[in-house]
PDB file of N, CA and C in Angstrom:
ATOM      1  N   UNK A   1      69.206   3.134  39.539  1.00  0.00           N
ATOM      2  CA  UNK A   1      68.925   2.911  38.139  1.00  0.00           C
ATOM      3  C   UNK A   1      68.393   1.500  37.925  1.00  0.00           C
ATOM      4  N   UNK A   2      68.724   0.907  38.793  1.00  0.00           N
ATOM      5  CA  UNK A   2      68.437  -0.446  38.750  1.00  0.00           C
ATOM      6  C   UNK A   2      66.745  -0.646  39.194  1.00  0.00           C
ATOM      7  N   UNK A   3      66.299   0.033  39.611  1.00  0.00           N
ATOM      8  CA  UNK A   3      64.812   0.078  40.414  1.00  0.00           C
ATOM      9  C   UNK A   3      64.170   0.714  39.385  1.00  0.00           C
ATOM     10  N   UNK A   4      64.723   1.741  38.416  1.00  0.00           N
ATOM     11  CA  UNK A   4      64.046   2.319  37.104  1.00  0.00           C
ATOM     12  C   UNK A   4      63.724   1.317  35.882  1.00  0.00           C
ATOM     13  N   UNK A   5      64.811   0.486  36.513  1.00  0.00           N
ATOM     14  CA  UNK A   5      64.688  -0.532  35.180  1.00  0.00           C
ATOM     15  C   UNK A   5      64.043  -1.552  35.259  1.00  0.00           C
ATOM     16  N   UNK A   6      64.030  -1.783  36.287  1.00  0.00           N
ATOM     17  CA  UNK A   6      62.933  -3.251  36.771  1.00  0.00           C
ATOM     18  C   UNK A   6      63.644  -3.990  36.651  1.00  0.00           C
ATOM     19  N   UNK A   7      65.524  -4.238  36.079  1.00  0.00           N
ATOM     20  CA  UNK A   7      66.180  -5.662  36.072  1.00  0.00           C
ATOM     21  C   UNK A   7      67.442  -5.100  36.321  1.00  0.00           C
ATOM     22  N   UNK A   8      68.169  -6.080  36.508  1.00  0.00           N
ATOM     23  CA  UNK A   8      69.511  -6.012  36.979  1.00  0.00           C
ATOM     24  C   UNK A   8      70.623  -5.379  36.025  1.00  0.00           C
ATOM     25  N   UNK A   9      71.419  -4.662  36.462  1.00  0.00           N
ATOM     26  CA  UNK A   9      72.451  -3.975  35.722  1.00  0.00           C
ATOM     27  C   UNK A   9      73.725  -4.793  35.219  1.00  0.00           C
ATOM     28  N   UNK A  10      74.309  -4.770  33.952  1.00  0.00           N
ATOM     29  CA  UNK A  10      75.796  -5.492  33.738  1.00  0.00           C
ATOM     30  C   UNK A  10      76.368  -5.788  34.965  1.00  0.00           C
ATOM     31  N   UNK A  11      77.303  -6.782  35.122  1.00  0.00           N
ATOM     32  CA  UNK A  11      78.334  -6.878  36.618  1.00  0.00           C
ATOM     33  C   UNK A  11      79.543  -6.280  36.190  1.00  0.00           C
ATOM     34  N   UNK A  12      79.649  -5.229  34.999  1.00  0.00           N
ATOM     35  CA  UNK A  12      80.533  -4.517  34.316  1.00  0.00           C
ATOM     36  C   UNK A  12      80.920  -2.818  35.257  1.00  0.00           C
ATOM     37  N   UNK A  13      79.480  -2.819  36.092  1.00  0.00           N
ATOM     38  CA  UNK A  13      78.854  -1.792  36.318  1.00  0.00           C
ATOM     39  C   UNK A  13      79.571  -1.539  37.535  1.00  0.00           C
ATOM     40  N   UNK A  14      78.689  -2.903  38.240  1.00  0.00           N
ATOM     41  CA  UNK A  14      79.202  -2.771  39.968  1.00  0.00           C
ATOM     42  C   UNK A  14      80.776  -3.213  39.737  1.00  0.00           C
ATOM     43  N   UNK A  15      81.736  -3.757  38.956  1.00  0.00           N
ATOM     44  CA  UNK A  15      82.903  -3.587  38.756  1.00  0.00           C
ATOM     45  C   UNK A  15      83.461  -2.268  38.746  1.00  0.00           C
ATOM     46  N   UNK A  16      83.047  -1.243  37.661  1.00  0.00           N
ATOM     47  CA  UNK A  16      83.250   0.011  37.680  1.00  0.00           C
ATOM     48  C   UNK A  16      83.284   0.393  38.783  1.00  0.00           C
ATOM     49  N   UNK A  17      82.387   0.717  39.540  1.00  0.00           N
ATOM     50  CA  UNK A  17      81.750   1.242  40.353  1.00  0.00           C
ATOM     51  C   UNK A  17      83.128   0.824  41.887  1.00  0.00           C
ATOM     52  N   UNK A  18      83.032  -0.529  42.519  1.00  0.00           N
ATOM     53  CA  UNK A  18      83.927  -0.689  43.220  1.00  0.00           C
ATOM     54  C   UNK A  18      85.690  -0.589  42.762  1.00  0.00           C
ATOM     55  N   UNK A  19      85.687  -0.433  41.770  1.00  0.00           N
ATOM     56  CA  UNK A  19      87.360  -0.273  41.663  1.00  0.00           C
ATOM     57  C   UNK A  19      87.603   1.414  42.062  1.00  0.00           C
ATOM     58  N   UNK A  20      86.417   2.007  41.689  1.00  0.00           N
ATOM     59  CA  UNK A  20      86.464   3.543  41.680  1.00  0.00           C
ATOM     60  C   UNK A  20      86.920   3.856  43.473  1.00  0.00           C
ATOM     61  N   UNK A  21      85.901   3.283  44.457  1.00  0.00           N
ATOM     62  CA  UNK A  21      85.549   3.080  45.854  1.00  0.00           C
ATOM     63  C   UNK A  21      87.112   2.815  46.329  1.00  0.00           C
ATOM     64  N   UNK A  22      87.646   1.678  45.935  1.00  0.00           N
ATOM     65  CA  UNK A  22      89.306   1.380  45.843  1.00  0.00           C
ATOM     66  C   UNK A  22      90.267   1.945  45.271  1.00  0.00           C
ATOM     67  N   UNK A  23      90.194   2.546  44.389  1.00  0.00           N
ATOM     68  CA  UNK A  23      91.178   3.560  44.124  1.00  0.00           C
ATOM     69  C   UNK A  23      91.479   5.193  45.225  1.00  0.00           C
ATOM     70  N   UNK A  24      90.064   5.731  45.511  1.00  0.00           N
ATOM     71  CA  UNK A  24      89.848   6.651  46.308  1.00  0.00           C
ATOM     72  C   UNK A  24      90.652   6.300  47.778  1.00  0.00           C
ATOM     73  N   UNK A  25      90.369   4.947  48.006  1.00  0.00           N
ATOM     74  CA  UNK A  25      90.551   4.742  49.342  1.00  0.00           C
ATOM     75  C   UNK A  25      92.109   4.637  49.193  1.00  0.00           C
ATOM     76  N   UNK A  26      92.610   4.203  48.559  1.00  0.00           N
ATOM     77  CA  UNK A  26      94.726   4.406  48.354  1.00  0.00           C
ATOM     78  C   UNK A  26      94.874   5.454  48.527  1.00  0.00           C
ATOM     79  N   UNK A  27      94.222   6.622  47.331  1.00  0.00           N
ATOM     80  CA  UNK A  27      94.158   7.698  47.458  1.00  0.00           C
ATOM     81  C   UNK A  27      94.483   8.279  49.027  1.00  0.00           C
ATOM     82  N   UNK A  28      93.907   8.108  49.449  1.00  0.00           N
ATOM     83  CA  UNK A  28      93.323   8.699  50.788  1.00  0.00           C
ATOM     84  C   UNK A  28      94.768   7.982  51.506  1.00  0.00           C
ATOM     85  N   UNK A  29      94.736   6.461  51.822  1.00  0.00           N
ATOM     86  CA  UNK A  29      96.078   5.874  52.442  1.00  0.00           C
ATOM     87  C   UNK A  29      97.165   6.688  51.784  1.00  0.00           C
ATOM     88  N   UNK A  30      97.308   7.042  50.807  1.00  0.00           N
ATOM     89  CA  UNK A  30      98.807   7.216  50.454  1.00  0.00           C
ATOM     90  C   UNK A  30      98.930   8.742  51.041  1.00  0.00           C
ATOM     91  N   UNK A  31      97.800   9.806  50.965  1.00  0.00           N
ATOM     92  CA  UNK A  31      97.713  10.970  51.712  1.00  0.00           C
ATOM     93  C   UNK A  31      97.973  10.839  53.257  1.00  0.00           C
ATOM     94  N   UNK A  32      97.591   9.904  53.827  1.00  0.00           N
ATOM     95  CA  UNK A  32      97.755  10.120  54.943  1.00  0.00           C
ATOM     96  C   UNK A  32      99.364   9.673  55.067  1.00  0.00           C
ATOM     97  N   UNK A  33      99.913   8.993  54.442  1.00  0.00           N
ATOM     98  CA  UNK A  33     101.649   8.146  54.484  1.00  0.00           C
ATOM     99  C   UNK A  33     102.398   9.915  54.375  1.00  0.00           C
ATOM    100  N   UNK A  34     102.077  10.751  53.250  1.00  0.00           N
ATOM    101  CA  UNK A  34     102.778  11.490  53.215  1.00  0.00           C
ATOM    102  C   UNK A  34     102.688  12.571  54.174  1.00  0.00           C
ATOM    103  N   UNK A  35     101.868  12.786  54.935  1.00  0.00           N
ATOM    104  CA  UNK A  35     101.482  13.360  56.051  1.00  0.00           C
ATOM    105  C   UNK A  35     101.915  12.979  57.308  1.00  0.00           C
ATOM    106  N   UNK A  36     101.680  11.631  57.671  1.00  0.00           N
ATOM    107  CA  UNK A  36     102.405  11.169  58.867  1.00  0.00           C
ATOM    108  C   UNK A  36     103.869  11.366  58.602  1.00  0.00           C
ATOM    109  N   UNK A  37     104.316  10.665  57.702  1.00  0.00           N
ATOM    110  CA  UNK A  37     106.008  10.868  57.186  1.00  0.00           C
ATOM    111  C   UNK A  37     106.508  12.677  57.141  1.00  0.00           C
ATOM    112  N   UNK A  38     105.731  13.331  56.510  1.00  0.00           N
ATOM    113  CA  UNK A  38     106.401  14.555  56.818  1.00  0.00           C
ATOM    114  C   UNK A  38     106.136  15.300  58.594  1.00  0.00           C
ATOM    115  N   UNK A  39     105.432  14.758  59.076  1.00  0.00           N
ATOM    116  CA  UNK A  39     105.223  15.266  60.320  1.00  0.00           C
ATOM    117  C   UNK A  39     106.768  14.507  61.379  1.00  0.00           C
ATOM    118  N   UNK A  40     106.699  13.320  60.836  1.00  0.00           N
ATOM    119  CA  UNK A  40     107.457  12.788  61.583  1.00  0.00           C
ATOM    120  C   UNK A  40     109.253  13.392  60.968  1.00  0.00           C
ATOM    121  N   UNK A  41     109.260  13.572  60.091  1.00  0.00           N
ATOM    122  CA  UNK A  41     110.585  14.170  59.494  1.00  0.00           C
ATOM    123  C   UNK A  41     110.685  15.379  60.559  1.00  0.00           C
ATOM    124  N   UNK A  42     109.456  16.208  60.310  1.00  0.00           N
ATOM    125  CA  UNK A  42     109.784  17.921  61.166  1.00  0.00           C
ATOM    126  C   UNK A  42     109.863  17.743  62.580  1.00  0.00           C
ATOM    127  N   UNK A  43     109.285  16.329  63.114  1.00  0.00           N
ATOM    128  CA  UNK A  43     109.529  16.424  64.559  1.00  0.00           C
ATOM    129  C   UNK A  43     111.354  16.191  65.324  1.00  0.00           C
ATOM    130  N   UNK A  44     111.792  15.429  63.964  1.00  0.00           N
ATOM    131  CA  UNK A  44     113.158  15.015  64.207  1.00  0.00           C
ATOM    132  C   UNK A  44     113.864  16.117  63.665  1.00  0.00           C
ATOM    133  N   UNK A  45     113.586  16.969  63.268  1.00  0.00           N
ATOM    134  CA  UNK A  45     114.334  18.402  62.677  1.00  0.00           C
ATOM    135  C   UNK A  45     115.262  18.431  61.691  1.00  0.00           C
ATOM    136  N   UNK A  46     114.566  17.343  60.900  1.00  0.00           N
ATOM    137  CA  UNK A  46     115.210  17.291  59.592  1.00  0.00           C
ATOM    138  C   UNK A  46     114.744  18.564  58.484  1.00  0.00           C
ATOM    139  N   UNK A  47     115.706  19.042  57.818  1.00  0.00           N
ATOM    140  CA  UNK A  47     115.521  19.672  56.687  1.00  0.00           C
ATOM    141  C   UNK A  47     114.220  19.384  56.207  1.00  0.00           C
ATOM    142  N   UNK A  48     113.371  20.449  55.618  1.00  0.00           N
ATOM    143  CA  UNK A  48     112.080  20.719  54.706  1.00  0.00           C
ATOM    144  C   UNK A  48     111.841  19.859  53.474  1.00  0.00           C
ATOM    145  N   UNK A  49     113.055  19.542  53.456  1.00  0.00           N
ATOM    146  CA  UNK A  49     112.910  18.869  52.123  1.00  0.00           C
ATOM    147  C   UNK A  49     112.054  17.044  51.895  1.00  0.00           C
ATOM    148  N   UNK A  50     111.087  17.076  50.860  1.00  0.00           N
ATOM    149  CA  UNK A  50     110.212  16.286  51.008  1.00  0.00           C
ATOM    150  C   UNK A  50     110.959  15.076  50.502  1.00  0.00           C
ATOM    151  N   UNK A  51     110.761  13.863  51.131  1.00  0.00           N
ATOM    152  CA  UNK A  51     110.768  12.497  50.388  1.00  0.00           C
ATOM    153  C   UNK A  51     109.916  12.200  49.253  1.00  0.00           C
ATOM    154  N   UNK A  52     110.647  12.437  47.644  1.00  0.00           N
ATOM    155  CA  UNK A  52     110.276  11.687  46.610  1.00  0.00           C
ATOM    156  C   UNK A  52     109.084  10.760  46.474  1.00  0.00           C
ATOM    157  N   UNK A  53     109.423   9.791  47.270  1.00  0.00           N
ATOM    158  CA  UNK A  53     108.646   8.097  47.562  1.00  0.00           C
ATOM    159  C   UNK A  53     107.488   8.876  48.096  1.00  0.00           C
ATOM    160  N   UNK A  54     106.829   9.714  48.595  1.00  0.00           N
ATOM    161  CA  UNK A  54     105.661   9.825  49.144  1.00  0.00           C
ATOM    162  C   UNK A  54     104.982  10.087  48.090  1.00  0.00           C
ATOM    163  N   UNK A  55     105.373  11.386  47.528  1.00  0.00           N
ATOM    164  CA  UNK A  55     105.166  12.145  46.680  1.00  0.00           C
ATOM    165  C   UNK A  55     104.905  11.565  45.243  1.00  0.00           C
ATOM    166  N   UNK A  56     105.878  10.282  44.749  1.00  0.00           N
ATOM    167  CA  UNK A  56     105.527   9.555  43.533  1.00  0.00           C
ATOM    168  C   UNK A  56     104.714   9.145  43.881  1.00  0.00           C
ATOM    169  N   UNK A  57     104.642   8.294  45.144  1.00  0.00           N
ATOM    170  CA  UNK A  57     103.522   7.115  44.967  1.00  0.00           C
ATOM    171  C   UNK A  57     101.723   7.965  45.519  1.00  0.00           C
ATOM    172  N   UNK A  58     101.542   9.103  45.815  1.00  0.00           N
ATOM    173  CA  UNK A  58     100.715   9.869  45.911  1.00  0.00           C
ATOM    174  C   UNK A  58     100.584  10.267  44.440  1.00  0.00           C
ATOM    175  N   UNK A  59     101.033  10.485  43.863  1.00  0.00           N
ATOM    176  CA  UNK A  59     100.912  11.097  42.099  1.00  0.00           C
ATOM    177  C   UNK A  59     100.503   9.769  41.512  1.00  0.00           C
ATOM    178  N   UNK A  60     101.015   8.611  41.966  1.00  0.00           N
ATOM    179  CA  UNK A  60     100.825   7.654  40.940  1.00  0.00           C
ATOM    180  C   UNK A  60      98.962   7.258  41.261  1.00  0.00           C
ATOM    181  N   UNK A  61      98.997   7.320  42.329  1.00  0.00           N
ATOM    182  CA  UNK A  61      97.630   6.852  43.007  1.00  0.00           C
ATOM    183  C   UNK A  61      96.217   7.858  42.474  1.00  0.00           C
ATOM    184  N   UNK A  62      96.849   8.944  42.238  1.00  0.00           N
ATOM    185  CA  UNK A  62      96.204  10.148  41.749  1.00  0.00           C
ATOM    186  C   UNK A  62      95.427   9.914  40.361  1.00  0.00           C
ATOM    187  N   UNK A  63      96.816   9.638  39.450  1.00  0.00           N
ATOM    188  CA  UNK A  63      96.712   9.075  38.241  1.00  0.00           C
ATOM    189  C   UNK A  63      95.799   7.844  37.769  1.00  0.00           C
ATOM    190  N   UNK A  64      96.136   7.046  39.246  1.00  0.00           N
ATOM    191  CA  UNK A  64      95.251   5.730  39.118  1.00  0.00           C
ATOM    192  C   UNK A  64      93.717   6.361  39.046  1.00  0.00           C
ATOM    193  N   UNK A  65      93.179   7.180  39.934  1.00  0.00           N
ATOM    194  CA  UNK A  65      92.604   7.480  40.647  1.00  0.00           C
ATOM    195  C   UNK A  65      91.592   8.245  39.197  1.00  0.00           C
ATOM    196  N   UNK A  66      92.269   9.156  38.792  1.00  0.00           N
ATOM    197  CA  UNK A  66      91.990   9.794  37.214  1.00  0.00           C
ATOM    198  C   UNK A  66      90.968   8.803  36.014  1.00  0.00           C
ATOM    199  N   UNK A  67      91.995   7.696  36.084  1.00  0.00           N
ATOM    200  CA  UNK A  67      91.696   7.234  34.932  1.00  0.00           C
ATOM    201  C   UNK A  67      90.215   6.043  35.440  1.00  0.00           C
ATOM    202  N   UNK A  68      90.210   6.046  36.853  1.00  0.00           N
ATOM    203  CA  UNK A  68      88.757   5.119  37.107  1.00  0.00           C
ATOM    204  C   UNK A  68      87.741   6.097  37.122  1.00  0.00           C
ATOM    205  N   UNK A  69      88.094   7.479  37.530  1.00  0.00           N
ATOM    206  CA  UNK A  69      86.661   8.043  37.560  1.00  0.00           C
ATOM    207  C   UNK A  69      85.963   8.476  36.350  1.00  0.00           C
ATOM    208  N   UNK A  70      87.214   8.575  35.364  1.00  0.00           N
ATOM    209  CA  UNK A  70      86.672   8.532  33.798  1.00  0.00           C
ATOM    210  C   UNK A  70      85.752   7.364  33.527  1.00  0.00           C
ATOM    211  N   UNK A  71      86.373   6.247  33.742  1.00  0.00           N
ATOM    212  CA  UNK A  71      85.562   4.999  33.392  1.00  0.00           C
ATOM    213  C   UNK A  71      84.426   4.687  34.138  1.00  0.00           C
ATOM    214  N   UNK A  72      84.454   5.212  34.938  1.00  0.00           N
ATOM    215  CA  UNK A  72      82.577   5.546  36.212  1.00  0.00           C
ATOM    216  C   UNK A  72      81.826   6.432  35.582  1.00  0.00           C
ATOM    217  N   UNK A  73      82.262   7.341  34.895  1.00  0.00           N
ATOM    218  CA  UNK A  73      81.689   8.209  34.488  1.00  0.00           C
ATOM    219  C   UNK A  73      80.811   8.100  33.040  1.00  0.00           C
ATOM    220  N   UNK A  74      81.644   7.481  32.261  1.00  0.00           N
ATOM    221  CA  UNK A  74      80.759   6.919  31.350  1.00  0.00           C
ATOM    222  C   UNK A  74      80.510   5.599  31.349  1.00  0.00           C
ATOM    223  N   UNK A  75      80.874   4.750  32.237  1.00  0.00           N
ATOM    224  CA  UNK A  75      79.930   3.554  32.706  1.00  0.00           C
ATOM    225  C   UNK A  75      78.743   4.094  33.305  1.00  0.00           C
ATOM    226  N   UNK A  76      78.391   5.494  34.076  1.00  0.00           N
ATOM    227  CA  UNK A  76      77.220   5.601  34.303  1.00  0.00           C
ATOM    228  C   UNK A  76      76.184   6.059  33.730  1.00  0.00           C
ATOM    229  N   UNK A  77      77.178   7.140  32.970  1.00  0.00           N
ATOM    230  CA  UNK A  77      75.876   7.467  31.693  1.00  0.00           C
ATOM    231  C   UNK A  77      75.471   6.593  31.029  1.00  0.00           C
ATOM    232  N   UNK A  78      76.218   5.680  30.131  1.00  0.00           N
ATOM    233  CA  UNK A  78      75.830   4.741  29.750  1.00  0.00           C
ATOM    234  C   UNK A  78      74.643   3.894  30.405  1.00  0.00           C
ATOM    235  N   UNK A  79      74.976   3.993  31.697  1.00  0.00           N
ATOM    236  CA  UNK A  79      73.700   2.995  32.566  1.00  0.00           C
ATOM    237  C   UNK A  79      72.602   3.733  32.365  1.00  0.00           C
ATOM    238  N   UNK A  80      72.585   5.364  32.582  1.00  0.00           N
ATOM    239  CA  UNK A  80      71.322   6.083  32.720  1.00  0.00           C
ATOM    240  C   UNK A  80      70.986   6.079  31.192  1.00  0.00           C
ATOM    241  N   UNK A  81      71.596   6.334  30.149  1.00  0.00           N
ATOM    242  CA  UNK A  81      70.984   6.320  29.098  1.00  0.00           C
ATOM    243  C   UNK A  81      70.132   4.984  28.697  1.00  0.00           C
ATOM    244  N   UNK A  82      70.683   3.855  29.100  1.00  0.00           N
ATOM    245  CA  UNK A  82      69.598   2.480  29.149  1.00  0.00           C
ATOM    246  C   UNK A  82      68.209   2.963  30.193  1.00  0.00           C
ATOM    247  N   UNK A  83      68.621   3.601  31.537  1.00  0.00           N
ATOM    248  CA  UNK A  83      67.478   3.503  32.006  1.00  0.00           C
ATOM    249  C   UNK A  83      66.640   4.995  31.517  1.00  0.00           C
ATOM    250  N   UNK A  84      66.588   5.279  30.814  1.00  0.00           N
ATOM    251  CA  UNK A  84      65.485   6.584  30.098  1.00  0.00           C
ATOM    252  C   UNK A  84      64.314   5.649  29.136  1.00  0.00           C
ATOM    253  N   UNK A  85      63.547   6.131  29.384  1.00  0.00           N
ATOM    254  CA  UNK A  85      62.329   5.661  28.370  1.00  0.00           C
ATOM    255  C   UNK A  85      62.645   5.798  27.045  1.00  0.00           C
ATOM    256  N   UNK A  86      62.162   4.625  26.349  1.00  0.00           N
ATOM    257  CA  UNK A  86      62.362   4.623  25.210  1.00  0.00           C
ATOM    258  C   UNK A  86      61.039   5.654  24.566  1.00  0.00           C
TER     259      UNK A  86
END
């Protein structure tokens, strides 16, 4: 969008934009925590039952995760609607 426009975009933008990149990526770390952790529970033959702590902090990350791609989302329209011809 930036090459449509011939000038540089808000630094509001590429803010958006990388918190989104960072949120995903927790995302992803906290998936893999609850995965290694339950693998490692079933190898020791503990009961099925899941640890809480994975599980909140996977929901919370989720949540995080929610509310940036909203704000990417109309941080980008917003960008494309600047770059459309007047």
């Amino acid at each position: 969008m930036e090459r449509l426009r011939s000038s540089p975009l808000h630094a509001n933008i590429s803010t958006a934009l990388d918190k989104h990149l960072e949120v995903i990526h927790v995302v992803q770390s906290r998936r893999k925590d609850e995965i290694v952790n339950a693998s490692n529970r079933q190898r020791q033959g503990a009961p099925r039952c899941q640890d809480d702590r994975d599980v909140f902090a996977l929901a919370l990350a989720i949540k995080e995760m929610s509310v940036a791609t909203r704000k990417v989302r109309t941080t980008l329209w917003c960008t494309f609607q600047l770059t459309l011809p007047k």
